[in-house]
Protein backbone atom coordinates (compact mmCIF):
# COMPACT_ATOMS: atom_id res chain seq x y z
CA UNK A 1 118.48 144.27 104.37
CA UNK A 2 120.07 144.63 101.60
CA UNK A 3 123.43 142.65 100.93
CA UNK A 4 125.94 143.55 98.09
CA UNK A 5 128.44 141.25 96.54
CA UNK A 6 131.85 140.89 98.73
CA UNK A 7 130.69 142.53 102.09
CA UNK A 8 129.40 140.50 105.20
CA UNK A 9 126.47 141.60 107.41
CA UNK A 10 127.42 143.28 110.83
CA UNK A 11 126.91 141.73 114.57
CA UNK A 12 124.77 144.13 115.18
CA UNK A 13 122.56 143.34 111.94
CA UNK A 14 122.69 139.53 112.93
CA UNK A 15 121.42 140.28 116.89
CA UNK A 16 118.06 140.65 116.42
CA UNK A 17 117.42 137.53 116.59
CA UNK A 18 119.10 137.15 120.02
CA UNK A 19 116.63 140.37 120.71
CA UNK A 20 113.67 138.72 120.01
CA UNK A 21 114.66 135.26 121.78
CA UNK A 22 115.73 136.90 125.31
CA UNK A 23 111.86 138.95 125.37
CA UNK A 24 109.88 135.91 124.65
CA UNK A 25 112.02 133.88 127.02
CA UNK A 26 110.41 135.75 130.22
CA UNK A 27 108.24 133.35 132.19
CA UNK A 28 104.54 134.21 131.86
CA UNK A 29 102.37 132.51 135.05
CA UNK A 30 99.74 130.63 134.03
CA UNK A 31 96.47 130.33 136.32
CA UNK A 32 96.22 127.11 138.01
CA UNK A 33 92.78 125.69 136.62
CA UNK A 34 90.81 122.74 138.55
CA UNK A 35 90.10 120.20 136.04
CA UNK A 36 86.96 118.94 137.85
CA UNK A 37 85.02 122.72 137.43
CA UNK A 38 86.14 122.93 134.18
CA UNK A 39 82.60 122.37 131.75
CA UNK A 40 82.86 122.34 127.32
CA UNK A 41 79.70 125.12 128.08
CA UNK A 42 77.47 125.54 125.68
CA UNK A 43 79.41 125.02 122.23
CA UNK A 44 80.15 121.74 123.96
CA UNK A 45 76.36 120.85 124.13
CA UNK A 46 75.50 121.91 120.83
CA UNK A 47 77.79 119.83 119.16
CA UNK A 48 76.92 117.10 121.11
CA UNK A 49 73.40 117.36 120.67
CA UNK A 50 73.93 118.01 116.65
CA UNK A 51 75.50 114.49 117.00
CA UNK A 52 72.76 112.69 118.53
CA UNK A 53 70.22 114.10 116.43
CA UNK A 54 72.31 112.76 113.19
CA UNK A 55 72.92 109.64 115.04
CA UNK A 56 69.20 109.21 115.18
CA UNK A 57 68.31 110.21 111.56
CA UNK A 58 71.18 107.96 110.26
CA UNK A 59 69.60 105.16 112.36
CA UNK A 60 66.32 105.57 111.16
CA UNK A 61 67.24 105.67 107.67
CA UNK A 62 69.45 102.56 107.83
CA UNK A 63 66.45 101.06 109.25
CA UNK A 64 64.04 101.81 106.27
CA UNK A 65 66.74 100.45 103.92
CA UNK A 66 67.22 97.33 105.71
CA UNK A 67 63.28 96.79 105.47
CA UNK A 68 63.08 97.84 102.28
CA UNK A 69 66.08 95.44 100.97
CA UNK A 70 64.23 92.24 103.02
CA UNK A 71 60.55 93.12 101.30
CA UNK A 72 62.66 93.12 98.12
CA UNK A 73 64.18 89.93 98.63
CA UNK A 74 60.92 88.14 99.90
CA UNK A 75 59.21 89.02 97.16
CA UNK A 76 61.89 88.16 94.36
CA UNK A 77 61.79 84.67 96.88
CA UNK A 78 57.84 84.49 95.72
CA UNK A 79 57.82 85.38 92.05
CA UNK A 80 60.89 82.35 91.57
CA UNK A 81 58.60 80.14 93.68
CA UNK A 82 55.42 81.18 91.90
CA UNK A 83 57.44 80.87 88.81
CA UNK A 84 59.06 77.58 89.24
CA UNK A 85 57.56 74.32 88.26
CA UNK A 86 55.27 72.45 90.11
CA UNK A 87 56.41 68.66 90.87
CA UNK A 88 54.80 66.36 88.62
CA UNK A 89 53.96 62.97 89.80
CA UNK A 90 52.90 61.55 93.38
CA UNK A 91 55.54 62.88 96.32
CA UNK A 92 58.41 60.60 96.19
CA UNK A 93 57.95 57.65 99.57
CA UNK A 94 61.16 55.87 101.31
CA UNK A 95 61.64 52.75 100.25
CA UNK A 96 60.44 49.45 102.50
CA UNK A 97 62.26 48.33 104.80
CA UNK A 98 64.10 48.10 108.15
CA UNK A 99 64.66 51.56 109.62
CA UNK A 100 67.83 52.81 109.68
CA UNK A 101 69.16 54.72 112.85
């Protein structure tokens, strides 16, 4: 619609809006479902499924890190041990006397 300078649109141009309102405000019944034979079918089950199977493979993978990050740190433990010093000198005794408790 086009509008020119100094005139105002029409009722009649303005009501189809009313129109439009009044046909999608009939009631539409809706079928009454029961909620306890209602299944998510098989879309449902795949994408469950797809979840445990990435569920597993994450598991698995975090589980090969974890191992992977202790054998690291056991052996950096053994090369600073191996690397370290030896105490010199006989092992260090308590002194004499009365024991304390």
């Amino acid at each position: 619609m086009i509008l020119l300078s100094g005139t105002t649109p029409s009722p009649a141009t303005s009501s189809t809006s009313t129109s439009t309102s009044t046909a999608t405000s009939t009631a539409t019944t809706t079928p009454k479902v029961d909620a306890d034979l209602v299944t998510p079918g098989l879309s449902g089950f795949v994408v469950l499924f797809l979840s445990a199977v990435a569920v597993y493979f994450l598991g698995r993978s975090m589980a090969r890190r974890i191992q992977r990050v202790n054998h690291r740190a056991r052996a950096e433990a053994e090369e600073r041990a191996a690397a370290a010093p030896a105490p010199q000198g006989p092992p260090a005794q308590d002194p004499p006397g009365p024991p304390q408790g």
